[in-house]
N, C-alpha and C. Protein backbone atom coordinates (compact mmCIF):
# COMPACT_ATOMS: atom_id res chain seq x y z
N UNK A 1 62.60 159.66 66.70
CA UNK A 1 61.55 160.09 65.81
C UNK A 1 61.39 159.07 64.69
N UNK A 2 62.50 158.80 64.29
CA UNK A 2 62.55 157.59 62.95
C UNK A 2 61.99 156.18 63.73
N UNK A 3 62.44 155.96 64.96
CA UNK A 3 61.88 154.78 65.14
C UNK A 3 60.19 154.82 65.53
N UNK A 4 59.63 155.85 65.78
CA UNK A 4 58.74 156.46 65.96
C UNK A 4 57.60 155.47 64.83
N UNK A 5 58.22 156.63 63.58
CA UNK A 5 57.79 156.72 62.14
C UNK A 5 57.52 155.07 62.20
N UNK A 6 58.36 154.13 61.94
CA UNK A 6 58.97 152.67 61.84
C UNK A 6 57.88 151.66 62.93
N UNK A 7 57.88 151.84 64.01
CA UNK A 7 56.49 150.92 65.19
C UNK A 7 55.67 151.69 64.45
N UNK A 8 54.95 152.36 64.13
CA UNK A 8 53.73 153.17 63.45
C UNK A 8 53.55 152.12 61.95
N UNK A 9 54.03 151.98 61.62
CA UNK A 9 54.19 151.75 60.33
C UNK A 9 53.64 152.68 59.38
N UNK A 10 54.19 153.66 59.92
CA UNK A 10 54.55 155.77 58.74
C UNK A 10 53.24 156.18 59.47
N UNK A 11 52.38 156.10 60.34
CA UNK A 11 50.87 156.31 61.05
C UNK A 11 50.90 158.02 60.93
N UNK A 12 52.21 157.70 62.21
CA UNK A 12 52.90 158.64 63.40
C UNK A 12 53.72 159.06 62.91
N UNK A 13 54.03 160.51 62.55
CA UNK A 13 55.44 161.55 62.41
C UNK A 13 55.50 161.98 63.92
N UNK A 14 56.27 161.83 64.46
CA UNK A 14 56.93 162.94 65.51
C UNK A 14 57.54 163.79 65.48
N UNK A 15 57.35 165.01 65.41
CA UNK A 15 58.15 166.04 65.38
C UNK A 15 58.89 166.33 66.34
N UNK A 16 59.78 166.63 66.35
CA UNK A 16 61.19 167.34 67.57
C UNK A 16 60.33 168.11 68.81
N UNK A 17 59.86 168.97 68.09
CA UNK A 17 58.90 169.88 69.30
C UNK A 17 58.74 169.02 70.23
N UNK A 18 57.87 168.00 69.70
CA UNK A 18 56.45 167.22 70.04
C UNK A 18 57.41 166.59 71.18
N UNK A 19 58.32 165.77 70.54
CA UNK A 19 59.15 164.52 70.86
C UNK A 19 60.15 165.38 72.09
N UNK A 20 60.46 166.54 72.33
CA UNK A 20 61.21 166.95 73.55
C UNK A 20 60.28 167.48 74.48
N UNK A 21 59.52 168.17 74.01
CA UNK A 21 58.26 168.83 74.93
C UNK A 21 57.93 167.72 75.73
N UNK A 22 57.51 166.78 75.28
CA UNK A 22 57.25 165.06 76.36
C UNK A 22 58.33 164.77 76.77
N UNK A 23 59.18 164.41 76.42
CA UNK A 23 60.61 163.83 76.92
C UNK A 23 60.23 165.15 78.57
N UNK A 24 61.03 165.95 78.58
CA UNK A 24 60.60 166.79 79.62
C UNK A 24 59.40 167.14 80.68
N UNK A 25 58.22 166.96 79.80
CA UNK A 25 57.27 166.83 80.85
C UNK A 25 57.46 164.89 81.60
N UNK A 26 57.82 164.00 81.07
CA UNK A 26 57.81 162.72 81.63
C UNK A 26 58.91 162.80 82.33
N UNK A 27 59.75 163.81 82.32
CA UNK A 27 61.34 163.65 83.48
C UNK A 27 60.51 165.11 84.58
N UNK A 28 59.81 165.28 84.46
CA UNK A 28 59.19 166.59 85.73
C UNK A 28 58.19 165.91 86.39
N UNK A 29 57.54 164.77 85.54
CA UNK A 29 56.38 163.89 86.10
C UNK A 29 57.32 162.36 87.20
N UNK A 30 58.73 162.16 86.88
CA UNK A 30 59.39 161.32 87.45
C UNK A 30 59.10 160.58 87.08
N UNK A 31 58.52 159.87 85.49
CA UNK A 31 58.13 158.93 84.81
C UNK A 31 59.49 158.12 84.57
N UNK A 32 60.71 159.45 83.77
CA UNK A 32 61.57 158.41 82.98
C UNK A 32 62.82 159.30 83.43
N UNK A 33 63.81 159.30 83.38
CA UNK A 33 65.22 160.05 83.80
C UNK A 33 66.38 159.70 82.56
N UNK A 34 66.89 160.57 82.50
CA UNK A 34 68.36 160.73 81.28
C UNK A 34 68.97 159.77 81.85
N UNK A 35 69.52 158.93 80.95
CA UNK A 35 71.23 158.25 81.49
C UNK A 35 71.99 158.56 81.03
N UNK A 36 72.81 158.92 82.54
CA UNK A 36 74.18 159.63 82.11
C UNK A 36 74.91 158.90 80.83
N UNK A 37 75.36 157.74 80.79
CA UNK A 37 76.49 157.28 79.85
C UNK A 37 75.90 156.78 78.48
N UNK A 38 77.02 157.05 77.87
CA UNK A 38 76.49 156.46 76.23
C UNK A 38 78.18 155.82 75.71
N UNK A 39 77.91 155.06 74.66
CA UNK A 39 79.09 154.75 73.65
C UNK A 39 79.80 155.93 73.72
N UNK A 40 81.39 155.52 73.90
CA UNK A 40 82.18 156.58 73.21
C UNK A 40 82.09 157.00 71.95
N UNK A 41 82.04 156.04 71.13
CA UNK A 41 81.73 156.69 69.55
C UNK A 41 80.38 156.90 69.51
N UNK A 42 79.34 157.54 69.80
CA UNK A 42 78.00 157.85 70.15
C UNK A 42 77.69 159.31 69.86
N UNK A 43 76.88 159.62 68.84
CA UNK A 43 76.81 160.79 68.56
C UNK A 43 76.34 161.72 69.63
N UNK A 44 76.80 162.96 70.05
CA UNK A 44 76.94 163.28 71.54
C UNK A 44 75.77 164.13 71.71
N UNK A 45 74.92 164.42 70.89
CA UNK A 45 73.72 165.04 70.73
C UNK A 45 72.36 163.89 71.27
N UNK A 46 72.76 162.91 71.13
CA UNK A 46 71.71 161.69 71.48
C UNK A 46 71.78 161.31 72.53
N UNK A 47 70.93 161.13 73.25
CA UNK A 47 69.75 161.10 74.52
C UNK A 47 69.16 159.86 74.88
N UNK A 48 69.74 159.17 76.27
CA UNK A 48 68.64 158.31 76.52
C UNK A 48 68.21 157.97 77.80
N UNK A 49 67.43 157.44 77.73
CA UNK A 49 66.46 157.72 78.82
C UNK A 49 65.80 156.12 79.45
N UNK A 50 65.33 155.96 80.58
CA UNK A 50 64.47 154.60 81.07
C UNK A 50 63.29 155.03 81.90
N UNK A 51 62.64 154.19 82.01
CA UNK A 51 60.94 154.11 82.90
C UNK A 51 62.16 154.38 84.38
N UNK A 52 61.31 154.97 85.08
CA UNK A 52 61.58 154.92 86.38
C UNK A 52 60.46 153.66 87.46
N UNK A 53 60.75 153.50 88.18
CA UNK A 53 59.76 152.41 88.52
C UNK A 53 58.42 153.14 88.71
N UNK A 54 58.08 154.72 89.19
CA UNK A 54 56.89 155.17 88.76
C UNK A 54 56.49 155.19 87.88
N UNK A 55 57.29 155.37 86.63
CA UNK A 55 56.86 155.10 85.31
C UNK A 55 56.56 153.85 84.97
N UNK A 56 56.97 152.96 85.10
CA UNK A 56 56.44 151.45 85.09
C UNK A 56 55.39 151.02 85.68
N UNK A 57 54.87 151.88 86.99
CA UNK A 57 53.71 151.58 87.60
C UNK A 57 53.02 152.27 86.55
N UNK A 58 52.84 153.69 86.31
CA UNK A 58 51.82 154.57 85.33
C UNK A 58 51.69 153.75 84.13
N UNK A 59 52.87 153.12 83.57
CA UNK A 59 52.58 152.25 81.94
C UNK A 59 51.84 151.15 82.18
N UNK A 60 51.86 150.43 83.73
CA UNK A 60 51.20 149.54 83.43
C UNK A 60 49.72 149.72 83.73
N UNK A 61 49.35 150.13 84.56
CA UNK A 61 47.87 151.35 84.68
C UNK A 61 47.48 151.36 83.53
N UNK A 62 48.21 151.84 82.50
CA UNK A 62 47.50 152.71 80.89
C UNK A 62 47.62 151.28 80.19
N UNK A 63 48.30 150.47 79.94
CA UNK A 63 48.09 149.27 79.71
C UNK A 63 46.94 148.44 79.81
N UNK A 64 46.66 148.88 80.97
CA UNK A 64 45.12 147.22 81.61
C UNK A 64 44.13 148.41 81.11
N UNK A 65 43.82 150.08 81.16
CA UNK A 65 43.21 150.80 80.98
C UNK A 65 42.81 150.32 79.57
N UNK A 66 43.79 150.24 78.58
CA UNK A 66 43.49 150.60 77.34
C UNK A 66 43.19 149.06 77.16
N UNK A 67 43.35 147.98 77.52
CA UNK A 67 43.11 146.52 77.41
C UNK A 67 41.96 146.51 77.59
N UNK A 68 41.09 147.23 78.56
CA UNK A 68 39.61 147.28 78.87
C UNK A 68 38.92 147.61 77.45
N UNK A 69 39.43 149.14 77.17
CA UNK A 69 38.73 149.60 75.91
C UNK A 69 38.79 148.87 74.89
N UNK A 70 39.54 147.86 74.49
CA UNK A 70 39.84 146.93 73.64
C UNK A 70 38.83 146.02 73.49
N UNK A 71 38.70 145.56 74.98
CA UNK A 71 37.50 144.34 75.01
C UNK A 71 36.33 145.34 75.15
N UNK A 72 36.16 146.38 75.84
CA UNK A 72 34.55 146.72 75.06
C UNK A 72 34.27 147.15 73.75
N UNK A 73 35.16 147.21 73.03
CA UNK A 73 35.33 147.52 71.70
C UNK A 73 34.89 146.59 71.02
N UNK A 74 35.55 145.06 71.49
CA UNK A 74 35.17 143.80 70.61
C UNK A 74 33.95 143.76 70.64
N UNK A 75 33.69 144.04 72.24
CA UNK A 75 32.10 143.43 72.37
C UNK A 75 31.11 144.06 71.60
N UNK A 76 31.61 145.31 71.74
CA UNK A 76 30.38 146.01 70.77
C UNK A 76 30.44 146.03 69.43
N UNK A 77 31.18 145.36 69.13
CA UNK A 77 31.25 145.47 67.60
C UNK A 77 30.82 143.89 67.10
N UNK A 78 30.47 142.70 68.15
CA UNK A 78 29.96 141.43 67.78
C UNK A 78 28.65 141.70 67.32
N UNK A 79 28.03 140.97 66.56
CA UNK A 79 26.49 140.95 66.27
C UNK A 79 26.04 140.71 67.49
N UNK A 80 24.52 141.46 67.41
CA UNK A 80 23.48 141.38 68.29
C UNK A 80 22.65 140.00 68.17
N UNK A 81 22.64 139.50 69.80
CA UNK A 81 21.97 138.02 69.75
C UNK A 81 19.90 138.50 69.08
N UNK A 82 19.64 137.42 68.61
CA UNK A 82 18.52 137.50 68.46
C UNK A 82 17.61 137.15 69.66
N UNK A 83 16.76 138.25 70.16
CA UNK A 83 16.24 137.91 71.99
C UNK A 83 15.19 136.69 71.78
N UNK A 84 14.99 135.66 72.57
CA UNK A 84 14.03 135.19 72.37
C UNK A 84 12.76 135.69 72.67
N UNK A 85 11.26 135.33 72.73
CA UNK A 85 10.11 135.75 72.70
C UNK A 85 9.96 134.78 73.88
């Protein structure tokens, strides 16, 4: 959640709800899966997780998706050519 807050630069709060409710729907979707092991000195309440290679296919999908909207974004936001006559 803090690192959340932190890439946002303060944008984005995540709340717990928010932040497990997804965690769970993306491990039922076979996006991302728990890993078993952590640090022994590792606070034992903390959770982590990786892309599954379906998930890496879906991120990169939403990636080129949102890269599109990007460039029609630019485009439409350049000045309009003056048409000739």
């Amino acid at each position: 959640m803090q690192e959340a807050l932190r890439q946002s630069q303060g944008l984005y709060k995540l709340g717990p709800g928010t932040l497990y409710d997804n965690l769970q729907k993306l491990i039922e979707q076979r996006l991302i899966q728990e890993l078993g092991h952590r640090a022994q000195d590792d606070d034992p309440r903390r959770r982590y997780y990786r892309l599954t290679s379906r998930g890496r296919g879906v991120l990169a999908a939403e990636m080129a998706r949102l890269k599109g909207v990007v460039r029609e974004g630019k485009l439409r936001l350049q000045p309009a050519r003056p048409r000739r006559a």
